[in-house]
N, C-alpha and C. Protein backbone atom coordinates (compact mmCIF):
# COMPACT_ATOMS: atom_id res chain seq x y z
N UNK A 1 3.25 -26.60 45.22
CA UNK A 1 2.06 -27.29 45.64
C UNK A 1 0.87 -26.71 44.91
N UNK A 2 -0.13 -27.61 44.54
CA UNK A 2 -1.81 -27.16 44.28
C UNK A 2 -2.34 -27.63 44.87
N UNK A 3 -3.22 -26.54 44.55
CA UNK A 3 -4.47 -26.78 45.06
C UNK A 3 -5.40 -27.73 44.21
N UNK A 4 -6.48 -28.34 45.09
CA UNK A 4 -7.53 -29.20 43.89
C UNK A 4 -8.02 -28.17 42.86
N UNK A 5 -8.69 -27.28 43.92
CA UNK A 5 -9.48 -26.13 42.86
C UNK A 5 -8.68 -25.53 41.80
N UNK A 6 -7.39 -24.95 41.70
CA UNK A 6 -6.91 -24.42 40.78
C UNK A 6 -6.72 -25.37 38.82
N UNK A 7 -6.53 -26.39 39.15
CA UNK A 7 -7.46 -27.55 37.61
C UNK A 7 -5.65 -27.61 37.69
N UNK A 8 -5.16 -28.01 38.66
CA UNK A 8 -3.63 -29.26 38.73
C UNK A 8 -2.80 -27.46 38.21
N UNK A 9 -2.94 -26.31 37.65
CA UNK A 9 -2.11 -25.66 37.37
C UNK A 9 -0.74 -25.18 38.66
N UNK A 10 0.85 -25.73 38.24
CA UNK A 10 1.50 -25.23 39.32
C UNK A 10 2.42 -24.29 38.75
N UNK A 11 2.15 -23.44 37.72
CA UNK A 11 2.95 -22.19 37.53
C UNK A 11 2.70 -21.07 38.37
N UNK A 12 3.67 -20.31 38.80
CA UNK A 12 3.47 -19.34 39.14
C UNK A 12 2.65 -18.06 38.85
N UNK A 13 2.05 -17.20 39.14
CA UNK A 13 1.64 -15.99 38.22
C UNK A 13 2.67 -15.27 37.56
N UNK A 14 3.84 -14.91 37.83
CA UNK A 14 4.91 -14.29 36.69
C UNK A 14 5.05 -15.24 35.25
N UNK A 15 4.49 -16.59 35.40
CA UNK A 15 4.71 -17.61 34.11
C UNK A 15 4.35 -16.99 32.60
N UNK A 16 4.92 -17.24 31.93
CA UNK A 16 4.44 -16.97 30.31
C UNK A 16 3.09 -17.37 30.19
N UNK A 17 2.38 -16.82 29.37
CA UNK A 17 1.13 -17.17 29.57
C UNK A 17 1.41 -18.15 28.50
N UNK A 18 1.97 -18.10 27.03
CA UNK A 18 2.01 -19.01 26.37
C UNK A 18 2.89 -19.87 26.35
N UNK A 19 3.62 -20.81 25.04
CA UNK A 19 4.62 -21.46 25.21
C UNK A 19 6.04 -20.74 24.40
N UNK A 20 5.40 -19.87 23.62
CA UNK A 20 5.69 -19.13 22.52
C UNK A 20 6.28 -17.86 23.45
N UNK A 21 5.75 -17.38 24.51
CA UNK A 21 6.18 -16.15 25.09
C UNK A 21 5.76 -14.67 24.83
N UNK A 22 4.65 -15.37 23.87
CA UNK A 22 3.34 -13.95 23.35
C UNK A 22 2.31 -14.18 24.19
N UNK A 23 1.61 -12.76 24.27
CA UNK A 23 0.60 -13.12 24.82
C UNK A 23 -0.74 -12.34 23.92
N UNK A 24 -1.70 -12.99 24.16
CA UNK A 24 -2.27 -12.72 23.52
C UNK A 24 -3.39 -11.46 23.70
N UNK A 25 -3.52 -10.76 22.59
CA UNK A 25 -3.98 -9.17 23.01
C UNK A 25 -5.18 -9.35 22.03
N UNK A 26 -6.21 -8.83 23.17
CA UNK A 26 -7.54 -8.64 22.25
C UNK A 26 -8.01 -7.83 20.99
N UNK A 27 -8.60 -8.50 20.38
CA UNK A 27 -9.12 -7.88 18.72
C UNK A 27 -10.06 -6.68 19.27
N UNK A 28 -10.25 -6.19 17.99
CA UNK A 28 -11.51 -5.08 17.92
C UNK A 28 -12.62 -5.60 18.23
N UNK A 29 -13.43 -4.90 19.22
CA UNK A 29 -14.54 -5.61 19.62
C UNK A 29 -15.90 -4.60 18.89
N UNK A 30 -16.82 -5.13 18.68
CA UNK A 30 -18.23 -4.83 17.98
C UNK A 30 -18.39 -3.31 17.14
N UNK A 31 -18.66 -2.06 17.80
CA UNK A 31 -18.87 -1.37 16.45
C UNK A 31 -17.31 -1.32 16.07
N UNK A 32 -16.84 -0.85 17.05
CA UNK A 32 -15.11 -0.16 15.91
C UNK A 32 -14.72 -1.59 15.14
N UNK A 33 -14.99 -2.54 15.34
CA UNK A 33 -14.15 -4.14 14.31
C UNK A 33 -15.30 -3.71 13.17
N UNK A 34 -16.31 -3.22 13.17
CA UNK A 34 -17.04 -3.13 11.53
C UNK A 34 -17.43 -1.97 11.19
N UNK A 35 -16.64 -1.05 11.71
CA UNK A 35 -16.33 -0.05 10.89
C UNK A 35 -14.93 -0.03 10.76
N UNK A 36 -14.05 -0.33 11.05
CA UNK A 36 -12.86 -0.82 10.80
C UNK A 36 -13.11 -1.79 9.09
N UNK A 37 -13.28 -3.02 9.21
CA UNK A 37 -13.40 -3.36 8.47
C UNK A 37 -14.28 -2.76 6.90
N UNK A 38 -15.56 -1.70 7.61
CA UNK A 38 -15.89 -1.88 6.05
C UNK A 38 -14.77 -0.35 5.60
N UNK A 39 -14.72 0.66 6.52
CA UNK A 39 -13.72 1.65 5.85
C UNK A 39 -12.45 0.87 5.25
N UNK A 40 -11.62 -0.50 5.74
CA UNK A 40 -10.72 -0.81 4.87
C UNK A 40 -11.03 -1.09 3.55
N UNK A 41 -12.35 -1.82 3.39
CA UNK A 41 -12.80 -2.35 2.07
C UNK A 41 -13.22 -1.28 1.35
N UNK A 42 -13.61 0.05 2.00
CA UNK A 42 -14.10 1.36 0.64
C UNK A 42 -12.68 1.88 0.28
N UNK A 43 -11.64 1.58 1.52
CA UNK A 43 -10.37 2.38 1.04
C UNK A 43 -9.30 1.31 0.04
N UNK A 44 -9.41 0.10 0.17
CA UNK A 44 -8.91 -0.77 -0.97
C UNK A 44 -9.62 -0.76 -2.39
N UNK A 45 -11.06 0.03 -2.24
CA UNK A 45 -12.04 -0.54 -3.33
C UNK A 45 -11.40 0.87 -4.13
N UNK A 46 -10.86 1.98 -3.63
CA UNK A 46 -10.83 3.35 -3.70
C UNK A 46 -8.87 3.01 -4.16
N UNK A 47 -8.81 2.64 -3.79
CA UNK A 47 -6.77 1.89 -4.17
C UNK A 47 -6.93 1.03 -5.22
N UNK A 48 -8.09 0.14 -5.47
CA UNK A 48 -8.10 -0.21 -6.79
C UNK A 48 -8.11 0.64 -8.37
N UNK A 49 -9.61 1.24 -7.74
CA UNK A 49 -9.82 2.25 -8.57
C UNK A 49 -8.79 3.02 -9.30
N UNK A 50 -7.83 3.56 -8.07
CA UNK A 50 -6.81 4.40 -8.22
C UNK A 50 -5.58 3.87 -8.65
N UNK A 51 -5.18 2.78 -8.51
CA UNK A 51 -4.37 1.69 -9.23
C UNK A 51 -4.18 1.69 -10.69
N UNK A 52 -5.46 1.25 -11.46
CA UNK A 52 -5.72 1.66 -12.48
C UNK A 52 -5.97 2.78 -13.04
N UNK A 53 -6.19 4.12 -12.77
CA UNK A 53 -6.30 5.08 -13.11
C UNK A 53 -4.41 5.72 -13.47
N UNK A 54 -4.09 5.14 -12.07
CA UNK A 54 -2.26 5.78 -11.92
C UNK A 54 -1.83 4.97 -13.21
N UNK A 55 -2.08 3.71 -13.23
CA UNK A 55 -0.81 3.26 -14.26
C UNK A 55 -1.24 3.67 -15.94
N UNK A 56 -2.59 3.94 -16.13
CA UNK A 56 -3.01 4.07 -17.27
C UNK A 56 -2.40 5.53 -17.84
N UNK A 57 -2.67 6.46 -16.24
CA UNK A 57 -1.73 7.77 -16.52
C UNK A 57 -0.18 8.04 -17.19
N UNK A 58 0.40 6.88 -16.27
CA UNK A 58 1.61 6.85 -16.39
C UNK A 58 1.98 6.66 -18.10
N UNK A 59 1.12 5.21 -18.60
CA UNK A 59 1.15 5.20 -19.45
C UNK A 59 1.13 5.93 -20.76
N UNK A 60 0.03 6.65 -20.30
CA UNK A 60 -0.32 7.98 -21.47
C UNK A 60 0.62 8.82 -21.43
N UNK A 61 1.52 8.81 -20.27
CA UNK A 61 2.64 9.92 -20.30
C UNK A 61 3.73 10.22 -21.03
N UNK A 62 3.46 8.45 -21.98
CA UNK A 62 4.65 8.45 -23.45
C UNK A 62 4.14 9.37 -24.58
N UNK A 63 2.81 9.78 -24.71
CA UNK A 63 2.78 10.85 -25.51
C UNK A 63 3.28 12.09 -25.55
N UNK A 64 4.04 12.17 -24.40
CA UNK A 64 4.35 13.85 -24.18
C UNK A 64 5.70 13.28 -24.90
N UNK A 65 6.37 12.42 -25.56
CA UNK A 65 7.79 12.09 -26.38
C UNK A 65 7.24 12.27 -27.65
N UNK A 66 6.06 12.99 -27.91
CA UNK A 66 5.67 13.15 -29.47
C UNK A 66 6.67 14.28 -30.07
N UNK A 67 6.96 15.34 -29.04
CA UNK A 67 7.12 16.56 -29.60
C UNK A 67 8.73 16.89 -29.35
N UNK A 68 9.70 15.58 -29.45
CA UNK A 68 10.80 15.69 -29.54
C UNK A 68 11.55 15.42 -30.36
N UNK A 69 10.56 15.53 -31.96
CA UNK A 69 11.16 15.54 -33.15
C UNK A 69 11.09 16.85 -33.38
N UNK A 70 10.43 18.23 -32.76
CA UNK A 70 10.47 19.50 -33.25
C UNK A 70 11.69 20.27 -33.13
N UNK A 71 12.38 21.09 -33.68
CA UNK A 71 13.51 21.63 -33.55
C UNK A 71 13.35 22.18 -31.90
N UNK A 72 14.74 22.75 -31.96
CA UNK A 72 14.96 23.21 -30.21
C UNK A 72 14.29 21.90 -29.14
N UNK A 73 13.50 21.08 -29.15
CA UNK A 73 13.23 20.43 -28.19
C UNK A 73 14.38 19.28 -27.32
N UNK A 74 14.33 19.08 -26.72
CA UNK A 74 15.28 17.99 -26.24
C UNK A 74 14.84 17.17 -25.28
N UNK A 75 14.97 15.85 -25.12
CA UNK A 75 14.23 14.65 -24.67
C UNK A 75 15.46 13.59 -24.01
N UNK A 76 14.83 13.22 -23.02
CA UNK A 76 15.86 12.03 -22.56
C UNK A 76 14.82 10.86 -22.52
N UNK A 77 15.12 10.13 -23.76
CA UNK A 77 14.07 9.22 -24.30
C UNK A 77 14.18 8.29 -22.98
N UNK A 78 15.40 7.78 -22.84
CA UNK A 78 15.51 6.51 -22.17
C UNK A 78 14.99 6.92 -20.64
N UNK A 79 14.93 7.61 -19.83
CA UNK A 79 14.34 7.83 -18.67
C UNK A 79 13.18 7.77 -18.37
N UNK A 80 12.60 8.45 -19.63
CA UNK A 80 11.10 8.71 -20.26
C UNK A 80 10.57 7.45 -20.32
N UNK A 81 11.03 6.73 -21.01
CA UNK A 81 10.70 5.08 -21.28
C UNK A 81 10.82 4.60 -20.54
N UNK A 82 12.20 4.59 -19.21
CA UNK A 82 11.78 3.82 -18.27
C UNK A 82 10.57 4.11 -17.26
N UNK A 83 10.70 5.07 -17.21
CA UNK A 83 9.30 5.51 -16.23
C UNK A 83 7.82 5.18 -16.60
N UNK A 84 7.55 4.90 -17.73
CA UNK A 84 6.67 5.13 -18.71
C UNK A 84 6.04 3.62 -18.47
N UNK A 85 7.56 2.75 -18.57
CA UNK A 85 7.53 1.30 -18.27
C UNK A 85 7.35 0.32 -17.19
N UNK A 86 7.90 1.37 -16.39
CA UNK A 86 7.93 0.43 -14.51
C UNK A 86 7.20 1.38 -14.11
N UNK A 87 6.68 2.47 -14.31
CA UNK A 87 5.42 3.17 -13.60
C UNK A 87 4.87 2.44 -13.13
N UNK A 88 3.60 1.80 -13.86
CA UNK A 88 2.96 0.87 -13.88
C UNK A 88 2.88 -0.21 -12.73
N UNK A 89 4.44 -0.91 -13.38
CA UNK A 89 4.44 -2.05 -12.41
C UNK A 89 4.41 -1.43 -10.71
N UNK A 90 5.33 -0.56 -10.36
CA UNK A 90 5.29 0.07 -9.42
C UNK A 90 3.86 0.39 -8.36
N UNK A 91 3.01 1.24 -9.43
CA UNK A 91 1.78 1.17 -8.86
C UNK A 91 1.15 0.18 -8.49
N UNK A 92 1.84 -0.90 -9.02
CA UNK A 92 0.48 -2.65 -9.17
C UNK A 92 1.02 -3.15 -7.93
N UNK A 93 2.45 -3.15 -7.98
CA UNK A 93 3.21 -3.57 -6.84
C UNK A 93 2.83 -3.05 -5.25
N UNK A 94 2.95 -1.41 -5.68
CA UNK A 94 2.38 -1.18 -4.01
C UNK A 94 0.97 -1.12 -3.93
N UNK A 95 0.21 -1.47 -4.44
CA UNK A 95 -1.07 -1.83 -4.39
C UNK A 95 -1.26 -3.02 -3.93
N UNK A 96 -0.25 -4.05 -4.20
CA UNK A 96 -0.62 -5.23 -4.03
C UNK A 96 0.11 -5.98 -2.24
N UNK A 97 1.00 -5.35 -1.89
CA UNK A 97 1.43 -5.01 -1.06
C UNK A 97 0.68 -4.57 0.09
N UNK A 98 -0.17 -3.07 -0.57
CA UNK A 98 -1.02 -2.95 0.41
C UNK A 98 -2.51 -3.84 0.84
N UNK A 99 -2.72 -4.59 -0.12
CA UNK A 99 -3.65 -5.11 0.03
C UNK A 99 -3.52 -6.23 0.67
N UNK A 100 -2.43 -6.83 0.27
CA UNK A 100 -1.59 -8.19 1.38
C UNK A 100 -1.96 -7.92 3.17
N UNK A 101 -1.14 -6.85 2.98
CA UNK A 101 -0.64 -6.19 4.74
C UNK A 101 -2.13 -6.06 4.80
N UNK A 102 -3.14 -5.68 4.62
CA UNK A 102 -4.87 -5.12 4.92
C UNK A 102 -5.51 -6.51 4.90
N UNK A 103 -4.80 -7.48 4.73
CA UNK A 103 -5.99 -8.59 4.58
C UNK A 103 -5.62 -9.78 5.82
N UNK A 104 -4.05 -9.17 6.00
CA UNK A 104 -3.55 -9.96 7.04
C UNK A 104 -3.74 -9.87 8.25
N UNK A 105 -3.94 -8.01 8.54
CA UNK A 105 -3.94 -7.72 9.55
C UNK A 105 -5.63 -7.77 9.89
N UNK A 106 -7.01 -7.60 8.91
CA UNK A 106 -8.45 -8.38 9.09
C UNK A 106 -7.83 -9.10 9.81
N UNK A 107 -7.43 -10.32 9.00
CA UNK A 107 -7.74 -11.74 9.84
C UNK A 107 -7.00 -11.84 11.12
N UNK A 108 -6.04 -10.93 11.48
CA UNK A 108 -5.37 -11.44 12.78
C UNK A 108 -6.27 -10.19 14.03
N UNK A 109 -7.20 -9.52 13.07
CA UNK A 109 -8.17 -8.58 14.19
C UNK A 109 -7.51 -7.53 14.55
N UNK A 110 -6.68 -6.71 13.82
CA UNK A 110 -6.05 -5.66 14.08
C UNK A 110 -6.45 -4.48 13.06
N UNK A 111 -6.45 -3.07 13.61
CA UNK A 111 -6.76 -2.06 12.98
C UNK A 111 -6.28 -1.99 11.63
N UNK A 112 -7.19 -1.87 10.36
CA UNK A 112 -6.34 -2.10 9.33
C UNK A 112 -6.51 -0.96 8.05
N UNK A 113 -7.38 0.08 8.63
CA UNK A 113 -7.63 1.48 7.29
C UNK A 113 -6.49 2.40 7.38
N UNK A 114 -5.65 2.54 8.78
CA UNK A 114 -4.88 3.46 8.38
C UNK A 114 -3.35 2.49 7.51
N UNK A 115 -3.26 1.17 7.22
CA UNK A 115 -2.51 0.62 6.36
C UNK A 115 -3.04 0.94 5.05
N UNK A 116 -4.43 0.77 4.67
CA UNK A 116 -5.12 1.29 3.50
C UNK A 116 -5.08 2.49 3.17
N UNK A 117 -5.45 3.61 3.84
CA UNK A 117 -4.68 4.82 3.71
C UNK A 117 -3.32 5.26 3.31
N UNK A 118 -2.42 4.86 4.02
CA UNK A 118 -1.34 4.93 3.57
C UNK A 118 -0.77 4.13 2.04
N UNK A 119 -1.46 2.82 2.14
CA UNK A 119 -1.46 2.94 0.71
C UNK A 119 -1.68 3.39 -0.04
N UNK A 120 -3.08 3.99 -0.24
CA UNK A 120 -3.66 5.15 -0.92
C UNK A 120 -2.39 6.30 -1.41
N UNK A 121 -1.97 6.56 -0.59
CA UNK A 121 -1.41 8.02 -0.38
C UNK A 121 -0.08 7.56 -1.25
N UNK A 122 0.30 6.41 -0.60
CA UNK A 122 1.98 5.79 -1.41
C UNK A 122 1.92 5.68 -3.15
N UNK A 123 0.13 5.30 -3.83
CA UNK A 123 -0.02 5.54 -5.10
C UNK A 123 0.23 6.51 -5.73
N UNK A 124 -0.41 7.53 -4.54
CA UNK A 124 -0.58 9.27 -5.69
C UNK A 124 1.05 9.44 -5.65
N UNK A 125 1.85 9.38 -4.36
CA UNK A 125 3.28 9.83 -4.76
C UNK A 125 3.97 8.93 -5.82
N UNK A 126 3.72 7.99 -5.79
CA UNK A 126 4.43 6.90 -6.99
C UNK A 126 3.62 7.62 -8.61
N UNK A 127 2.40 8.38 -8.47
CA UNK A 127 1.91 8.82 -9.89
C UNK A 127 2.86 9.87 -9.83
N UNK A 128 2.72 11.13 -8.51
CA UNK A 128 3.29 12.04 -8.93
C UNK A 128 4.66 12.05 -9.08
N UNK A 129 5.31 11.63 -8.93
CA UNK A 129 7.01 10.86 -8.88
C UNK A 129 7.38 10.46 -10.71
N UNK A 130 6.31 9.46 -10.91
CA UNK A 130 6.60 9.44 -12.12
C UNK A 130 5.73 10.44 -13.34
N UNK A 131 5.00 11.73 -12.98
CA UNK A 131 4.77 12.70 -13.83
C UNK A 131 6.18 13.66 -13.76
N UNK A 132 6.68 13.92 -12.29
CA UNK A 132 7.64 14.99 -12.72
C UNK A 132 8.92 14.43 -13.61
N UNK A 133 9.18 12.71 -13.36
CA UNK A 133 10.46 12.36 -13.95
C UNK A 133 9.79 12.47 -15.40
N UNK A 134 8.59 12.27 -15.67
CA UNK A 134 8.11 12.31 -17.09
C UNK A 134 8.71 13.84 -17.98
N UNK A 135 7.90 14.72 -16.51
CA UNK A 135 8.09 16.21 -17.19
C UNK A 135 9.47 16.77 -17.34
N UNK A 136 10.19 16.50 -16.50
CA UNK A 136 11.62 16.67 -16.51
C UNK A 136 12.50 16.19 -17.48
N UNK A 137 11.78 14.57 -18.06
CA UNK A 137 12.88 14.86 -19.11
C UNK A 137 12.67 15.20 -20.83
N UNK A 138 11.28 15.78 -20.87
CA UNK A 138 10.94 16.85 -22.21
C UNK A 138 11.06 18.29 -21.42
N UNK A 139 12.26 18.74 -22.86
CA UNK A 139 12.23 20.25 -22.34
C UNK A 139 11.71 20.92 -23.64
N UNK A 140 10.63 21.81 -23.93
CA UNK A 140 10.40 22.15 -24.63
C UNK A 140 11.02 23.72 -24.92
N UNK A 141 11.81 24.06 -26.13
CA UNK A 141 12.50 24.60 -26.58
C UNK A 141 11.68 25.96 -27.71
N UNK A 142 12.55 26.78 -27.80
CA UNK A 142 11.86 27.77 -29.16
C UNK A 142 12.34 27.67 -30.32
C-alpha cells in the first residue's frame, strides 16, 4: 500500500536504490575536489615532463655500445638494443595509461593524484629498469 504523500513509491526501504544495483556515492565536494584536481594536473604535467626526459635517456643509452669494439670489452648487443628500443615505448605506454585512468577517474569525481603519483613513480622504475639492463650488458674489460 501507499501513501498519497510518498509520490505513488511502493518499494520497500531494503529496495536497490538503482536498477543497476549500484548505488550511488558522493564526489569530492569543494576545497578537496580542487585541490584534488589541480595536484593531478601538476602531477601529469610533471609525468609528461618526465616521459620525455625517460625515453630520450633511454635512448642515449645506445651510446654506452660505443666501447665494445675495444679489446677485453664484451657486449650483449641484442639486449642492449632491445632495451634501447622498447624503453621508450614502455615509458609512452605507462604514461599514457596513467593519464587515461586520471582523466577517467576526474570525470567520474573520484580521488585521482595518488593514480598520478603512482604513475610518476612507475616511470622512474621503467627508466631505472632499463639503465641497469643497459649497464649490465656492457662489461668493461682491461
Amino acid at each position: 500500500m501507499t501513501d498519497a504523500g510518498d509520490g505513488g513509491s511502493s518499494c520497500p526501504a531494503s529496495a536497490p536504490v538503482s536498477a543497476v544495483g549500484r548505488e550511488a556515492r558522493p564526489g569530492l565536494r569543494g576545497g578537496r575536489r580542487v585541490v584534488d584536481v589541480v595536484a593531478t594536473v601538476v602531477l601529469l604535467l610533471l609525468g609528461a615532463v618526465t616521459t620525455v626526459v625517460a625515453g630520450r635517456g633511454i635512448q642515449f643509452m645506445a651510446l654506452s655500445f660505443g666501447s665494445c669494439d675495444a679489446p677485453g670489452n664484451r657486449c650483449d648487443e641484442g639486449l642492449g638494443s632491445t632495451v634501447v628500443t622498447l624503453g621508450p615505448v614502455v615509458v609512452a605506454l605507462a604514461f599514457l595509461v596513467t593519464l587515461v585512468v586520471c582523466v577517467l577517474r576526474l570525470v567520474r569525481r573520484r580521488l585521482s593524484w595518488p593514480v598520478a603519483l603512482l604513475g610518476l613513480g612507475v616511470l622512474v622504475l621503467v627508466f631505472v629498469v632499463a639503465r641497469l639492463l643497459v649497464g649490465g650488458s656492457v662489461s668493461i674489460g682491461i
